[in-house]
PDB file of N, CA and C in Angstrom:
ATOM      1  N   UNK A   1     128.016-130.652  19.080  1.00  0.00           N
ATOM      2  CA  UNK A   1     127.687-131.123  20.426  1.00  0.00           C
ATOM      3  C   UNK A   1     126.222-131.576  20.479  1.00  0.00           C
ATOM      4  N   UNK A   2     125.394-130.572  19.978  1.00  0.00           N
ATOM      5  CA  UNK A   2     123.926-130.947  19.886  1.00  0.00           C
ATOM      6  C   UNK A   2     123.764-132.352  19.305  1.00  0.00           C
ATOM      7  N   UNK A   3     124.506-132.534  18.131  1.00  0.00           N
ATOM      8  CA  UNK A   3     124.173-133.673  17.023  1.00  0.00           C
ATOM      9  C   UNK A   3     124.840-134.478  17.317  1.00  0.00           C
ATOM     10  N   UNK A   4     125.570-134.543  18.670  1.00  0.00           N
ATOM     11  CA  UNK A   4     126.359-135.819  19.467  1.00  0.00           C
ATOM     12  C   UNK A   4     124.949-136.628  20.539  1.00  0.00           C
ATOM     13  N   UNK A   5     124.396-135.995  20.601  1.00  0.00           N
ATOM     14  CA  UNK A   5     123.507-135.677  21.586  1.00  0.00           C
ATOM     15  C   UNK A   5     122.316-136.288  21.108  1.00  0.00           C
ATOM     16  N   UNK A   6     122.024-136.053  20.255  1.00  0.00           N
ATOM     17  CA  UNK A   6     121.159-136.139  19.133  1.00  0.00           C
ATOM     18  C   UNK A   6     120.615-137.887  18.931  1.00  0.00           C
ATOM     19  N   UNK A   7     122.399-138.081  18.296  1.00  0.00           N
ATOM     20  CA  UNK A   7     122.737-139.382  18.196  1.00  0.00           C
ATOM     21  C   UNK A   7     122.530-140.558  19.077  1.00  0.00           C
ATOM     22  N   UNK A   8     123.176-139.732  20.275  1.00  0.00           N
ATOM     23  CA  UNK A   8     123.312-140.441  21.330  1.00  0.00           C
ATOM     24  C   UNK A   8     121.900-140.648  21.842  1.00  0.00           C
ATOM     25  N   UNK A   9     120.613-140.427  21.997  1.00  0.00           N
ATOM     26  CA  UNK A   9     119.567-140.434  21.929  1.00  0.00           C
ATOM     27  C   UNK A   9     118.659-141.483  21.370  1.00  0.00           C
ATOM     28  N   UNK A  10     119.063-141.594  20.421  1.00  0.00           N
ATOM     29  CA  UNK A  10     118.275-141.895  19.123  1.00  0.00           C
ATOM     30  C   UNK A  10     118.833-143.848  19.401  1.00  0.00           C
ATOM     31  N   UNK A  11     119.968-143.889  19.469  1.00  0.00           N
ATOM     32  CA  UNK A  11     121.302-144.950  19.687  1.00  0.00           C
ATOM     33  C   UNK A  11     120.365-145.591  21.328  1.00  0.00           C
ATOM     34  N   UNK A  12     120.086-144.724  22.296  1.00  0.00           N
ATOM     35  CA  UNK A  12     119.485-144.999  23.609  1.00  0.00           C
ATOM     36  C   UNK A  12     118.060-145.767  23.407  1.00  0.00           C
ATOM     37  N   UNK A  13     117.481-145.082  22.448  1.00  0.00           N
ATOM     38  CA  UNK A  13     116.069-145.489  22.293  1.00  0.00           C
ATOM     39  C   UNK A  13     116.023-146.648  21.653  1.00  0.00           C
ATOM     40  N   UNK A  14     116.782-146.834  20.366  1.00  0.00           N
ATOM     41  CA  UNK A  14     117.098-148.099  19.649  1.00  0.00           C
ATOM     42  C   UNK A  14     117.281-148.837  20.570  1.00  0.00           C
ATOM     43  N   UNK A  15     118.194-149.040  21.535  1.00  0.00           N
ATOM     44  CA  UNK A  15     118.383-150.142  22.579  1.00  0.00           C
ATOM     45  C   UNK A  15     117.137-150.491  23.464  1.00  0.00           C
ATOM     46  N   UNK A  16     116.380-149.806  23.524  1.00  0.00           N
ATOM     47  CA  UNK A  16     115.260-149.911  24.441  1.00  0.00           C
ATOM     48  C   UNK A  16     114.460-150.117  23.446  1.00  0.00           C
ATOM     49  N   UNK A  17     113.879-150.006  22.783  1.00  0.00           N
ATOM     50  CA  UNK A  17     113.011-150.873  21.837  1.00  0.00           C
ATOM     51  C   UNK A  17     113.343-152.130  21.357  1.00  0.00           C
ATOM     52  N   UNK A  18     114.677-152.590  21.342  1.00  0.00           N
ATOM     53  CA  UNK A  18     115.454-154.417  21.216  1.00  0.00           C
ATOM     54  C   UNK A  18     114.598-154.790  22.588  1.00  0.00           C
ATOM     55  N   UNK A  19     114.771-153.862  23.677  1.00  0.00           N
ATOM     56  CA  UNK A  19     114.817-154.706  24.945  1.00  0.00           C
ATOM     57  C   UNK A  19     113.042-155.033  25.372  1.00  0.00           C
ATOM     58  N   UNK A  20     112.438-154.343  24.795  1.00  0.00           N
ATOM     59  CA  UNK A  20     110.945-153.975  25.000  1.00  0.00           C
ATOM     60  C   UNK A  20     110.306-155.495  23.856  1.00  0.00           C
ATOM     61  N   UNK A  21     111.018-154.955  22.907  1.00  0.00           N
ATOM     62  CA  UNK A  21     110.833-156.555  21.635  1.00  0.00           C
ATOM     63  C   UNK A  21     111.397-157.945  22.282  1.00  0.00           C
ATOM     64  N   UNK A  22     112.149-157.792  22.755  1.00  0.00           N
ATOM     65  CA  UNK A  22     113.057-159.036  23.481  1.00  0.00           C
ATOM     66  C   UNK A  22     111.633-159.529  24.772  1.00  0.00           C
ATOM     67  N   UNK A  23     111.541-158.545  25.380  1.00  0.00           N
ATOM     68  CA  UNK A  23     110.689-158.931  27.066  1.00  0.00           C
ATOM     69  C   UNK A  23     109.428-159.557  26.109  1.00  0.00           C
ATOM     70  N   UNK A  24     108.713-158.639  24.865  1.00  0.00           N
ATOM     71  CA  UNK A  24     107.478-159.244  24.655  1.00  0.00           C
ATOM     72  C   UNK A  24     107.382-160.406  24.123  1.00  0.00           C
ATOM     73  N   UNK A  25     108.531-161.024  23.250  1.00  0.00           N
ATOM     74  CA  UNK A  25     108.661-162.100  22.581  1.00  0.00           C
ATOM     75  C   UNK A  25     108.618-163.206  24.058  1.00  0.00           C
ATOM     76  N   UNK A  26     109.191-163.150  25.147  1.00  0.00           N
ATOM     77  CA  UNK A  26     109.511-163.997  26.101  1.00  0.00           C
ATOM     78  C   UNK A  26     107.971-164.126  26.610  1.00  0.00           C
ATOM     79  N   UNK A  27     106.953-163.071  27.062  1.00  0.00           N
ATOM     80  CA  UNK A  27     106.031-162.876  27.431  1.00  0.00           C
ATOM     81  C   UNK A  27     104.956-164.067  26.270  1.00  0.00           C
ATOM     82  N   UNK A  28     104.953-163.775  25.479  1.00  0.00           N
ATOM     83  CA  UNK A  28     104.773-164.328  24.391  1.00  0.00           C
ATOM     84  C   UNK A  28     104.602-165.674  24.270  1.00  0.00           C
ATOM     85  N   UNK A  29     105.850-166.341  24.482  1.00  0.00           N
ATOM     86  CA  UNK A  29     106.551-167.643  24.795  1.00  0.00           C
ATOM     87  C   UNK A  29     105.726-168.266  26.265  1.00  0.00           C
ATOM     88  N   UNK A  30     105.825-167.278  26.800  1.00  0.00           N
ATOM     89  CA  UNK A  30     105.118-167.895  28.632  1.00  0.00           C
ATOM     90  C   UNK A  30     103.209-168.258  27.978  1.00  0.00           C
ATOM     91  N   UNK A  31     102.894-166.959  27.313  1.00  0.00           N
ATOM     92  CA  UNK A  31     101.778-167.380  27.460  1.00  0.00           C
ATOM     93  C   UNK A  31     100.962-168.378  26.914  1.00  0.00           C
ATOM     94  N   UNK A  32     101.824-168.641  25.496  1.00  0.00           N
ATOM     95  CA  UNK A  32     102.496-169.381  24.616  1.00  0.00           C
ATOM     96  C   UNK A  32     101.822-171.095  25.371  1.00  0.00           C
ATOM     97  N   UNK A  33     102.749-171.237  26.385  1.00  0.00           N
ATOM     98  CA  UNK A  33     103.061-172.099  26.720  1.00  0.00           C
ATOM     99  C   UNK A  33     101.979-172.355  27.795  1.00  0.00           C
ATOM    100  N   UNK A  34     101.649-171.543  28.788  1.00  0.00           N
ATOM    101  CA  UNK A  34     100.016-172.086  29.564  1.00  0.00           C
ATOM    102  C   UNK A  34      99.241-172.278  28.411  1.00  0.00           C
ATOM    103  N   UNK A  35      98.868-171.586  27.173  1.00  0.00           N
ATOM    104  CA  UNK A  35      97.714-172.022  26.435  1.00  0.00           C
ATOM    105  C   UNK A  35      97.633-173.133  26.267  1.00  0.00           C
ATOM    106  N   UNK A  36      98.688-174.002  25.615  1.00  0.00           N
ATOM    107  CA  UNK A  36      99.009-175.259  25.510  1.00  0.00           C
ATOM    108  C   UNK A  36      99.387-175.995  27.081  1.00  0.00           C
ATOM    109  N   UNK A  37      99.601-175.948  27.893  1.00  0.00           N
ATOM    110  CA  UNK A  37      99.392-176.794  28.858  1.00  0.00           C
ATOM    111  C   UNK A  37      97.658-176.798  29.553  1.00  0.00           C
ATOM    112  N   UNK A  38      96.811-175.611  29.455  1.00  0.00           N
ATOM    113  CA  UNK A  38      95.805-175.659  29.653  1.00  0.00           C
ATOM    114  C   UNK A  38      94.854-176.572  28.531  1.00  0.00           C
ATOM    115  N   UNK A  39      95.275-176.419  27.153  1.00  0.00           N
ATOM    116  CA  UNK A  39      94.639-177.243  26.273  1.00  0.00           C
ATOM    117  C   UNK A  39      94.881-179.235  26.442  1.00  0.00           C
ATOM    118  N   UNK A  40      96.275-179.219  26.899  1.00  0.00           N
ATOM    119  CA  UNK A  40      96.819-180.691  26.778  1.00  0.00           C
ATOM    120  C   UNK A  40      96.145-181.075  28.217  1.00  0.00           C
ATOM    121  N   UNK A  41      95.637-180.410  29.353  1.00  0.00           N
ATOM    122  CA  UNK A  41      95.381-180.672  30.465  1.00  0.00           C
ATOM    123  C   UNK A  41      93.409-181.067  30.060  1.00  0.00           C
ATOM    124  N   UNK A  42      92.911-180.095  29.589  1.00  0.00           N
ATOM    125  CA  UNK A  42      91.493-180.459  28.874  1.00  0.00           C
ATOM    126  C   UNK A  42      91.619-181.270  28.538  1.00  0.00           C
ATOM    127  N   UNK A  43      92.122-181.893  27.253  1.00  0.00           N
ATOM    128  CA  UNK A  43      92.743-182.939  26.254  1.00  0.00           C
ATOM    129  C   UNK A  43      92.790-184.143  27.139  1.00  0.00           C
ATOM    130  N   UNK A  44      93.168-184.072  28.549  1.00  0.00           N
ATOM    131  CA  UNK A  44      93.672-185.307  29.107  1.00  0.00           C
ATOM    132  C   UNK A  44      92.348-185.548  30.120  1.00  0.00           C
ATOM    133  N   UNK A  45      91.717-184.904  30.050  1.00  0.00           N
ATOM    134  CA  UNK A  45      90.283-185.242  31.240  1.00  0.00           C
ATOM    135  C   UNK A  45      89.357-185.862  29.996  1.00  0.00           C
TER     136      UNK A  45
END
């Protein structure tokens, strides 16, 4: 029962660390993407 438990835990956290990797990659991508519109906006003055 413990080592169901255990599992089941371990299985919970794994999913939440995909989802934590997933949000930062997107975060990533956003900021990603003002850097380069702030640079192409310089670029264009």
């Amino acid at each position: 029962m413990l080592f169901a438990s255990l599992i089941g835990d371990i299985n919970a956290n794994k999913a939440e660390t995909e989802n934590v990797r997933i949000k930062r990659q997107q975060t990533d991508g956003i900021i990603i993407a003002l850097i380069w519109f702030i640079a192409l906006g310089i670029l264009e003055w």
